[in-house]
C-alpha atoms as a PDB file:
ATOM      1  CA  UNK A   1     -48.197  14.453  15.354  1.00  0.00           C
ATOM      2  CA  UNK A   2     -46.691  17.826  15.061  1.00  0.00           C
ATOM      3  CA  UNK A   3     -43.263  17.757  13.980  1.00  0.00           C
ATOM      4  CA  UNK A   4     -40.694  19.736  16.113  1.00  0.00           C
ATOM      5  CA  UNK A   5     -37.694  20.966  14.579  1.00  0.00           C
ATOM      6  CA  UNK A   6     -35.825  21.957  17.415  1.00  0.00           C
ATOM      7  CA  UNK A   7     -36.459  18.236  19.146  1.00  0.00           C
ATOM      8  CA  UNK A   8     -35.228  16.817  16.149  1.00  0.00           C
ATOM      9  CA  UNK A   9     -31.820  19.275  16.314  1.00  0.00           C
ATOM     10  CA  UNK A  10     -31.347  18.066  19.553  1.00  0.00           C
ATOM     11  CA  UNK A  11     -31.572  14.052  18.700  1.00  0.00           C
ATOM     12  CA  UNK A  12     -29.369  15.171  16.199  1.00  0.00           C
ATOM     13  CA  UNK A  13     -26.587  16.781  18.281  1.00  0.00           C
ATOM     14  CA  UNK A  14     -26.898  14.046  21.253  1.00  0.00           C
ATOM     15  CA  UNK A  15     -26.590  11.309  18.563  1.00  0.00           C
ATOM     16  CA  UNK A  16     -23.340  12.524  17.415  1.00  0.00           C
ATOM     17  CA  UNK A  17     -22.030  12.964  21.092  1.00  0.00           C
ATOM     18  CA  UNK A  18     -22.660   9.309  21.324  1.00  0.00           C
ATOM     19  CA  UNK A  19     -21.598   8.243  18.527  1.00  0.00           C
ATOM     20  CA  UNK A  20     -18.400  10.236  19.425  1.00  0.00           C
ATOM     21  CA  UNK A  21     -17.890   8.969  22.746  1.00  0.00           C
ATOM     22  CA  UNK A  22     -18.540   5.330  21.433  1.00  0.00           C
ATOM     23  CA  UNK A  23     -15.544   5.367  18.366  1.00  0.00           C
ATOM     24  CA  UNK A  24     -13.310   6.833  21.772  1.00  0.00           C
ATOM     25  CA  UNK A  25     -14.467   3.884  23.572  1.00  0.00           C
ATOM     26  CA  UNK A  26     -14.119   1.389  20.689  1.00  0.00           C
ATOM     27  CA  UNK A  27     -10.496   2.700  20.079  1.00  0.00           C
ATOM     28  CA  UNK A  28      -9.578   2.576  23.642  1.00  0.00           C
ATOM     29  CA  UNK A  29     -10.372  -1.126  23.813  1.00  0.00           C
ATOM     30  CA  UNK A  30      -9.185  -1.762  20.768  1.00  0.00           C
ATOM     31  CA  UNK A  31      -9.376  -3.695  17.311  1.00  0.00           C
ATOM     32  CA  UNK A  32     -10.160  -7.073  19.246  1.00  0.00           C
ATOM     33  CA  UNK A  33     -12.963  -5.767  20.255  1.00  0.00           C
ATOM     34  CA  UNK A  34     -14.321  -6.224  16.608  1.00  0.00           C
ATOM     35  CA  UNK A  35     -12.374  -8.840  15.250  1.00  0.00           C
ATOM     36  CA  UNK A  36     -12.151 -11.232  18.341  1.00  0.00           C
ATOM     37  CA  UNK A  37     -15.256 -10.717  20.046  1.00  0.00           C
ATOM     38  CA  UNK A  38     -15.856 -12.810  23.455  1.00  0.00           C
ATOM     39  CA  UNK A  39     -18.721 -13.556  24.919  1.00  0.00           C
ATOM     40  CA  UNK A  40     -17.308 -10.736  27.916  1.00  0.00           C
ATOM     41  CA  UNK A  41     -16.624  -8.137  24.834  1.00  0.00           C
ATOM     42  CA  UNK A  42     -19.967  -9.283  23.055  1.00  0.00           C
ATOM     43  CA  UNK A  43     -21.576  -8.443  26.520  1.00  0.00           C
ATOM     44  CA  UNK A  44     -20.027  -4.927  27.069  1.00  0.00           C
ATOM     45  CA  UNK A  45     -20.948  -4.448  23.403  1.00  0.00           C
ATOM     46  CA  UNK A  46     -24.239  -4.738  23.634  1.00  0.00           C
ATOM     47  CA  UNK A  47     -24.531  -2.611  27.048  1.00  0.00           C
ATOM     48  CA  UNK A  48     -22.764   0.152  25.547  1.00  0.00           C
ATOM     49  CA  UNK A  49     -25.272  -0.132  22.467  1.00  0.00           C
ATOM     50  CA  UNK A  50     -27.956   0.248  24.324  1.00  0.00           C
ATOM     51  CA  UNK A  51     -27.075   3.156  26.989  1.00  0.00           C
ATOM     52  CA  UNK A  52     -26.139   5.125  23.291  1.00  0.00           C
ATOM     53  CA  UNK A  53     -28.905   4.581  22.189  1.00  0.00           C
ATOM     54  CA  UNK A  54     -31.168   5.469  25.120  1.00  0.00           C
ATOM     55  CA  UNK A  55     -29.233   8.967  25.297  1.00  0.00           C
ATOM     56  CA  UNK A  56     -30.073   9.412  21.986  1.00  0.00           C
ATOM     57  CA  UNK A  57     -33.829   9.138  21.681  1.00  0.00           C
ATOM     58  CA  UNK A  58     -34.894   9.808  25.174  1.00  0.00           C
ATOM     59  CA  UNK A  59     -35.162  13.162  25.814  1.00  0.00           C
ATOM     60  CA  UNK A  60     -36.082  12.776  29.217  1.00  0.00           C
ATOM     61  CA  UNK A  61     -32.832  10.753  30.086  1.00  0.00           C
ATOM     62  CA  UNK A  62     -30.156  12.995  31.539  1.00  0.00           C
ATOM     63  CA  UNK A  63     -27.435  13.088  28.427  1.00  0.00           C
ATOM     64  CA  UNK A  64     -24.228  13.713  31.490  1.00  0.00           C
ATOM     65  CA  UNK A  65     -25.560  10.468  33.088  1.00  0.00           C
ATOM     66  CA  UNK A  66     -25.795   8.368  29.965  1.00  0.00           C
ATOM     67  CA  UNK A  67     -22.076   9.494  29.057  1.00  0.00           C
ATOM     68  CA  UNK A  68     -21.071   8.550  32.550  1.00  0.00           C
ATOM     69  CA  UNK A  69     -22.898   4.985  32.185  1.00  0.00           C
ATOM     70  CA  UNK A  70     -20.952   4.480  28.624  1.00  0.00           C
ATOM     71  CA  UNK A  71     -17.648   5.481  29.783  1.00  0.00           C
ATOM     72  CA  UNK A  72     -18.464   2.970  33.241  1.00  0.00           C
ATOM     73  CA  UNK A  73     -19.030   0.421  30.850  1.00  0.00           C
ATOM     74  CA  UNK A  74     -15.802   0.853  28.877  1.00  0.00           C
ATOM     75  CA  UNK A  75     -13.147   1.496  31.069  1.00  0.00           C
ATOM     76  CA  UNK A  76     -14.748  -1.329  33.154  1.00  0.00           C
ATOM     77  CA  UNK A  77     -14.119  -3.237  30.279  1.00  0.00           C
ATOM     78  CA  UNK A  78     -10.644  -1.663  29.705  1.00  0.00           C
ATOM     79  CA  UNK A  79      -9.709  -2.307  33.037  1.00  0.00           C
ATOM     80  CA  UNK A  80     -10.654  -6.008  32.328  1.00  0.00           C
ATOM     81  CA  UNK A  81      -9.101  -6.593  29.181  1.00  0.00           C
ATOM     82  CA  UNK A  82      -5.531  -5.151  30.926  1.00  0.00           C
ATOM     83  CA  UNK A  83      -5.992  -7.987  34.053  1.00  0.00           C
ATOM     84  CA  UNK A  84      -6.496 -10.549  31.331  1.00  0.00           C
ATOM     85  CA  UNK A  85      -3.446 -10.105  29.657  1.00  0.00           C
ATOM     86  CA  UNK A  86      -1.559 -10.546  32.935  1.00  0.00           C
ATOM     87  CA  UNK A  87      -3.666 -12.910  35.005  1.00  0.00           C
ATOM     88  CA  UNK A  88      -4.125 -16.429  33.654  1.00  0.00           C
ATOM     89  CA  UNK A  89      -7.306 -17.406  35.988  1.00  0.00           C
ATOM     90  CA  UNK A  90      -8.810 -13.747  35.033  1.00  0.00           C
ATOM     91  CA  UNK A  91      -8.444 -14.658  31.769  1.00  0.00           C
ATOM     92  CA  UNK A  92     -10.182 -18.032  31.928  1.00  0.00           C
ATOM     93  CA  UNK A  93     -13.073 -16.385  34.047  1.00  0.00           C
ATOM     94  CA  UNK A  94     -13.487 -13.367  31.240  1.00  0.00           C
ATOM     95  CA  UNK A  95     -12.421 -14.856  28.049  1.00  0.00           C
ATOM     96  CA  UNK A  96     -12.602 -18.681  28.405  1.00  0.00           C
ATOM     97  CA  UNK A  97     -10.705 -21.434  27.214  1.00  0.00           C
ATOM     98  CA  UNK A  98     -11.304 -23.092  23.711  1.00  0.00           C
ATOM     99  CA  UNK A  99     -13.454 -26.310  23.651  1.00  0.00           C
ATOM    100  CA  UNK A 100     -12.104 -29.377  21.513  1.00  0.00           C
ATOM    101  CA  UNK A 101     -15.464 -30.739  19.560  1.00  0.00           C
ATOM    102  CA  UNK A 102     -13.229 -33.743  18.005  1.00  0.00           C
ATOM    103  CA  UNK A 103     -10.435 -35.334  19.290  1.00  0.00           C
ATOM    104  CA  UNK A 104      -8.531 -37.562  17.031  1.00  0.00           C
ATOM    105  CA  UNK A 105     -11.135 -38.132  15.057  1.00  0.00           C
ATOM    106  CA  UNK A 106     -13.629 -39.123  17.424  1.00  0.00           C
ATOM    107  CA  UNK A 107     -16.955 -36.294  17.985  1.00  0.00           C
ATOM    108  CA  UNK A 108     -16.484 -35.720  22.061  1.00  0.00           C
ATOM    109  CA  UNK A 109     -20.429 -35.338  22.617  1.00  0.00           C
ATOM    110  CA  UNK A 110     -19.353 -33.687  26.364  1.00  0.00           C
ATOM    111  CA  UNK A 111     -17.615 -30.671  24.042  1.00  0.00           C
ATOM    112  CA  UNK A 112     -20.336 -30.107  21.910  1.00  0.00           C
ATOM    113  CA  UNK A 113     -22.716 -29.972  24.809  1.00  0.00           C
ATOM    114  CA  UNK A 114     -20.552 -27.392  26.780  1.00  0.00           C
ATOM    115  CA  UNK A 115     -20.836 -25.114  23.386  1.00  0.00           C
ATOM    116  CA  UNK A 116     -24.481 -25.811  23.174  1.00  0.00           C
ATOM    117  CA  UNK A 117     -24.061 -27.360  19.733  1.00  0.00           C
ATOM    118  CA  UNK A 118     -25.949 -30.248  17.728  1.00  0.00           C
ATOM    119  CA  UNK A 119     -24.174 -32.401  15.561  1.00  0.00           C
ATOM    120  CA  UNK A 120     -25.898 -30.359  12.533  1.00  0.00           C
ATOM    121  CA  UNK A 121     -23.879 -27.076  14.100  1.00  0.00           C
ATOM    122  CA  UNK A 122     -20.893 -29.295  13.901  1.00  0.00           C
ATOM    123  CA  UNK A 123     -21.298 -30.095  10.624  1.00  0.00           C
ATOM    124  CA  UNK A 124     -21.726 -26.361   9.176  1.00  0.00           C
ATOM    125  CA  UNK A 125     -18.832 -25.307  10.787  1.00  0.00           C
ATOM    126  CA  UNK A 126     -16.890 -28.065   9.193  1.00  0.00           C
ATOM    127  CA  UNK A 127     -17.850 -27.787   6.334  1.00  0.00           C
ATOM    128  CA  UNK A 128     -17.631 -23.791   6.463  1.00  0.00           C
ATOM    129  CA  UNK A 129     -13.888 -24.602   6.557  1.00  0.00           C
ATOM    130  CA  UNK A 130     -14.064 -26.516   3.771  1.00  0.00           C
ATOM    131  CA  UNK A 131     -14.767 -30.223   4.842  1.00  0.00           C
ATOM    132  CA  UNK A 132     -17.394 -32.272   3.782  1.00  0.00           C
ATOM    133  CA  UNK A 133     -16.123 -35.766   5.335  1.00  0.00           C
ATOM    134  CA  UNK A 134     -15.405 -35.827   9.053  1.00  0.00           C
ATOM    135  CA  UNK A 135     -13.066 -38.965   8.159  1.00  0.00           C
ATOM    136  CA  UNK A 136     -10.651 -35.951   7.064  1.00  0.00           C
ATOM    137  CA  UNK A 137     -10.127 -34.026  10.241  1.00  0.00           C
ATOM    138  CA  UNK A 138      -8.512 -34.716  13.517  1.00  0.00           C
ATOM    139  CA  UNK A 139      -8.910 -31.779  15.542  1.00  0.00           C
ATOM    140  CA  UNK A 140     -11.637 -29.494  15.566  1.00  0.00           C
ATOM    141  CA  UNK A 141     -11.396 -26.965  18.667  1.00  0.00           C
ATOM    142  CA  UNK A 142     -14.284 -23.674  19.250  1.00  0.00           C
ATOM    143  CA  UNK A 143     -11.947 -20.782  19.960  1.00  0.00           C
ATOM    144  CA  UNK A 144     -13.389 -18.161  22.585  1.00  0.00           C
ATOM    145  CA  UNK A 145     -14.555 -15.969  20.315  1.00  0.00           C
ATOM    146  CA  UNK A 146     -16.964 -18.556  18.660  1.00  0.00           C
ATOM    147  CA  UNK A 147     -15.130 -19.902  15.604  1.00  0.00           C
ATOM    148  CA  UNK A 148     -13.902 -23.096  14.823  1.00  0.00           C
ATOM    149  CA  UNK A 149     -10.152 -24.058  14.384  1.00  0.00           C
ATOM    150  CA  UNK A 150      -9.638 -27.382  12.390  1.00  0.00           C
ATOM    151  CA  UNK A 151      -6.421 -29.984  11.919  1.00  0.00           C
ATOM    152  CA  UNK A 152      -6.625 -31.870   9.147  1.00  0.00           C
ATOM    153  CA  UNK A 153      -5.464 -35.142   9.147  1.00  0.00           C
ATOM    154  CA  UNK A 154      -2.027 -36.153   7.684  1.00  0.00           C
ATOM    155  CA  UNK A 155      -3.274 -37.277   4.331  1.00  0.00           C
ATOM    156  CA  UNK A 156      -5.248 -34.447   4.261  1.00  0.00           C
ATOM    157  CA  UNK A 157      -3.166 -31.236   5.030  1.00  0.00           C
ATOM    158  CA  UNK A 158      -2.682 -28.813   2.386  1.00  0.00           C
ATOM    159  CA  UNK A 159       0.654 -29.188   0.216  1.00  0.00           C
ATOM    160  CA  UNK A 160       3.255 -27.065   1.140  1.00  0.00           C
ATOM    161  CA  UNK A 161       6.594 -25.781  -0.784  1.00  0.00           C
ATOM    162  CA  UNK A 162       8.880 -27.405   1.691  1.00  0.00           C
ATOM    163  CA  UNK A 163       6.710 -31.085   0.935  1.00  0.00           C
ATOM    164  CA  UNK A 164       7.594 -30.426  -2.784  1.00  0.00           C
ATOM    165  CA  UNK A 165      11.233 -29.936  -2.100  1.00  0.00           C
ATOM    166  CA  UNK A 166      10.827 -25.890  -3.866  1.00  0.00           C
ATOM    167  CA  UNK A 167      12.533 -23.178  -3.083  1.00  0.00           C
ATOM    168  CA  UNK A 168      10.635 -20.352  -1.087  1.00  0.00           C
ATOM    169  CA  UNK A 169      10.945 -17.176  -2.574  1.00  0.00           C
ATOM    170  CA  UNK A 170      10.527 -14.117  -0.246  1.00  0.00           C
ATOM    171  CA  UNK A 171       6.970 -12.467   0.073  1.00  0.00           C
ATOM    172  CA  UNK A 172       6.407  -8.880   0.502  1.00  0.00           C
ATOM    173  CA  UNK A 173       3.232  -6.528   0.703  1.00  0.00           C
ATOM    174  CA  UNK A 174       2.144  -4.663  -2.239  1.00  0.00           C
ATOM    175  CA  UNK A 175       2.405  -0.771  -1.878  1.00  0.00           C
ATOM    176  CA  UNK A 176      -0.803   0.766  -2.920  1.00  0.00           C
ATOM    177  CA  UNK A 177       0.323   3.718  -5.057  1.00  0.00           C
ATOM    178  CA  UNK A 178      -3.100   4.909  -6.858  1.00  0.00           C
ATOM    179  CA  UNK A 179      -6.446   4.633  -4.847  1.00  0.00           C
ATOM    180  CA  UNK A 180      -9.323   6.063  -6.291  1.00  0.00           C
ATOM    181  CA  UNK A 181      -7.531   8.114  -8.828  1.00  0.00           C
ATOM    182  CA  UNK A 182      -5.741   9.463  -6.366  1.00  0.00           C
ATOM    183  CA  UNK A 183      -1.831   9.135  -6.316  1.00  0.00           C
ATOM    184  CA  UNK A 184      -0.427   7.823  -2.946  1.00  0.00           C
ATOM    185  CA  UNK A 185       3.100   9.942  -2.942  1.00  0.00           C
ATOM    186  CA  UNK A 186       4.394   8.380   0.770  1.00  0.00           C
ATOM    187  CA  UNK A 187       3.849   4.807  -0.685  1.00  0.00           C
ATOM    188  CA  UNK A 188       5.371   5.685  -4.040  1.00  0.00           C
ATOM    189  CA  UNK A 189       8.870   7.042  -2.184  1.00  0.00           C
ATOM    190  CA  UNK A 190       8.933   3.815  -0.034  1.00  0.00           C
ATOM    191  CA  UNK A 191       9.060   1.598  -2.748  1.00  0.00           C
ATOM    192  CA  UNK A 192      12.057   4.138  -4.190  1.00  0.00           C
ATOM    193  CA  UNK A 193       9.507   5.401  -7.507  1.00  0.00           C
ATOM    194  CA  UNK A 194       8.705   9.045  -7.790  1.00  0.00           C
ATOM    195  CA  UNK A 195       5.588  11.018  -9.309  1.00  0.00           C
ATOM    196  CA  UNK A 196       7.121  11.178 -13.154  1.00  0.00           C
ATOM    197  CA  UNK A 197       8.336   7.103 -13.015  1.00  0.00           C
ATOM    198  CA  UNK A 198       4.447   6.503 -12.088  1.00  0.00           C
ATOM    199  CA  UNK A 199       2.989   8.732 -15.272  1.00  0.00           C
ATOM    200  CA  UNK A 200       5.368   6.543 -17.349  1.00  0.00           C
ATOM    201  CA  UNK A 201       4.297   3.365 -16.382  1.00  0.00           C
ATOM    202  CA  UNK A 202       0.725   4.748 -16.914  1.00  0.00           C
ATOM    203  CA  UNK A 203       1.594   5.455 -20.294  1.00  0.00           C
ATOM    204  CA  UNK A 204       2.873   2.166 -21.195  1.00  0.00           C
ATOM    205  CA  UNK A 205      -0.345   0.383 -20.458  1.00  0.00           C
ATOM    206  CA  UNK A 206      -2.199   2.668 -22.386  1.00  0.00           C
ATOM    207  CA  UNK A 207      -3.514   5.692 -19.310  1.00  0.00           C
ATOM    208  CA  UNK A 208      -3.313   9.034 -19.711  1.00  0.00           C
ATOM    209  CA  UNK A 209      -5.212  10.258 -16.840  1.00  0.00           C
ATOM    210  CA  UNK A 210      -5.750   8.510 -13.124  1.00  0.00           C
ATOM    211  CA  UNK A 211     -10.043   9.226 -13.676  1.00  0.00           C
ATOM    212  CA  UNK A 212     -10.401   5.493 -14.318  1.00  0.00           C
ATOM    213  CA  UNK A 213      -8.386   4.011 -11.876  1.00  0.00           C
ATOM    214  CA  UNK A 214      -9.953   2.460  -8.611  1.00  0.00           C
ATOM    215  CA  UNK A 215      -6.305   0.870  -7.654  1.00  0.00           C
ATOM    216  CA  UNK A 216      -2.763   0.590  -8.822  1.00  0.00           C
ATOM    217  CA  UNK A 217      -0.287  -1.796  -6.692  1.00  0.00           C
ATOM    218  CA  UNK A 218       3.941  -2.262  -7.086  1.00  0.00           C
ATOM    219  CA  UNK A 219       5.233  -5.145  -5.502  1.00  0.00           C
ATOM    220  CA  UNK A 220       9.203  -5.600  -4.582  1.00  0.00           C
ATOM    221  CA  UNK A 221      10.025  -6.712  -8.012  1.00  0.00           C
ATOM    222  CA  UNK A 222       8.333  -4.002  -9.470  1.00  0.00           C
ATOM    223  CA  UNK A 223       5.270  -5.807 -10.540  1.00  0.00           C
ATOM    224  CA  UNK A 224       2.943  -2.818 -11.519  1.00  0.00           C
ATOM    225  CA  UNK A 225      -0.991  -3.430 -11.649  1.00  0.00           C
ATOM    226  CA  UNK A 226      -3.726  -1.426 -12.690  1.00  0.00           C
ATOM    227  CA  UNK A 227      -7.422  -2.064 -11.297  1.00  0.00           C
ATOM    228  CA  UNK A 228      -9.766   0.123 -13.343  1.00  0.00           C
ATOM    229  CA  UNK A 229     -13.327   1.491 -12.241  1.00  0.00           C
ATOM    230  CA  UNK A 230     -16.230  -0.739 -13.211  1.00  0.00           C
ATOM    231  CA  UNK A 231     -19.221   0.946 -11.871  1.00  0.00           C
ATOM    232  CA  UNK A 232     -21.011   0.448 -15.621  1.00  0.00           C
ATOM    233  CA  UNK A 233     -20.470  -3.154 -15.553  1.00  0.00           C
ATOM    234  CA  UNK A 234     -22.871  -5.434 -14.092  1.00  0.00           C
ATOM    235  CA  UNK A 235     -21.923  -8.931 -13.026  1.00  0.00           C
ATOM    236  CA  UNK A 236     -23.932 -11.950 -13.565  1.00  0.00           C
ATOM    237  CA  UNK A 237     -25.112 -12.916 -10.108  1.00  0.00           C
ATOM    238  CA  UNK A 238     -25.346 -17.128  -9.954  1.00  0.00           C
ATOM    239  CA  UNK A 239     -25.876 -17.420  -6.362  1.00  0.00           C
ATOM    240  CA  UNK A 240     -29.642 -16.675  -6.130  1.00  0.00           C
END
C-alpha cells in the first residue's frame, strides 16, 4: 500500500476540526453531559461519536455535511436538555424517573425487571456502596443516569457529629498555592499570603526550591501542606 502523505495531512486537519467542533458541542451541553449521563445523553453521545468519526477517516464523505450532522445532533440535544428543565412530562419522556429496586427492605422483583437487572446485578451494586447484607438497607433506588442510591437502615446509618452531641466546626476548601512547582499567585492573595510569606514557609519544612513539589495546599487556619514528586518511587501493587 503506498503511503500518501498528503491523505494523511488531510485526516490530520479534518480530525482536529472534529475534534474542535465536538469540545464546542460538549461545552454547550454541558458538564452533565459527562458526569450524569442518561440514556437520551448516552444516545446523542454516541451519534455524535460516530458522525466525528466518519468525517474523519472517510475521505469521500463531504466534511461541511458531517459538521452540519454534528451540530444537528447537538443543538437537538441542547434544545432538549432546555425543555427538560422546564417541562416535567418532557423530562420524564427524555430523562426518566428513578426506579426503587427495594422498598423497605423488601427486593420489588417488578423494579428490577423494568431496569433489566438480576438479583446478582443487585447485589454488585450493593455491595459497590459498601453493603454486604441486604438486612442493612431500606431503600435502594436506580437514578436515571444508571447508578444506585441507597438508605441505610436506622441502625445502620453512618454516625454523625450532631448524634454524638459535638460541636461542628466550619469547613472550608483548601487553596492550592503550588501545582507542579509552579506557584499559584491568585490563590495565594485570596487566602491573604503573598510570594515572600510562601518562600518562608518553604524554608521551615526544609525546601529551598519548588522543583520537587507536585502540590502545596493552605487551608483557613493556615494549615500548610507540602505533596512532593514521587515519580522514582514505585508502589507495591496488592490488587493483582
Amino acid at each position: 500500500m503506498e503511503f500518501d502523505l498528503n491523505e494523511l495531512l488531510i485526516i490530520i486537519v479534518r480530525a482536529y476540526i472534529s475534534l474542535i467542533t465536538l469540545f464546542l458541542i460538549t461545552k454547550m451541553l454541558g458538564k452533565k453531559q459527562v458526569s450524569q449521563l442518561s440514556l437520551f445523553d448516552y444516545v446523542i453521545g454516541i451519534s455524535i461519536g460516530n458522525f466525528a468519526a466518519e468525517i474523519t477517516v472517510n475521505l469521500d464523505s463531504s466534511l461541511i455535511y458531517g459538521i452540519v450532522s454534528v451540530l444537528i445532533f447537538g443543538t437537538f440535544a441542547y434544545a432538549i436538555s432546555v425543555l427538560t428543565m422546564k417541562s416535567i412530562k418532557l423530562r420524564r419522556f427524555f430523562i426518566g424517573i428513578p426506579t426503587v429496586l427495594i422498598d423497605k427492605g423488601q427486593i420489588l422483583e417488578k423494579g428490577l425487571k423494568k431496569v433489566k437487572f438480576d438479583i446478582n446485578d443487585l447485589l454488585e451494586e450493593c455491595r459497590g456502596n459498601g453493603y454486604f447484607d441486604l438486612n442493612e438497607i431500606d431503600y435502594a433506588i436506580m437514578e436515571v443516569n444508571g447508578k444506585v442510591s441507597i438508605m441505610p437502615k436506622q441502625p445502620y446509618k453512618p454516625i454523625t457529629l450532631k448524634d454524638m452531641n459535638l460541636k461542628e466546626s466550619n469547613q472550608s476548601l483548601c487553596a492550592n498555592v503550588i501545582i507542579d512547582s509552579n506557584i499559584m499567585e491568585n490563590n495565594l492573595k485570596n487566602m491573604n499570603k503573598n510570594i515572600e510569606w510562601l518562600e518562608q514557609q518553604l524554608k521551615i519544612k526544609g525546601y529551598e526550591s519548588l522543583d520537587n513539589i507536585l502540590l502545596a495546599t493552605l487551608d483557613k487556619n493556615e494549615k500548610f501542606t507540602v505533596y512532593e514528586k514521587n515519580n522514582d518511587k514505585q508502589s507495591k501493587n496488592v490488587l493483582e
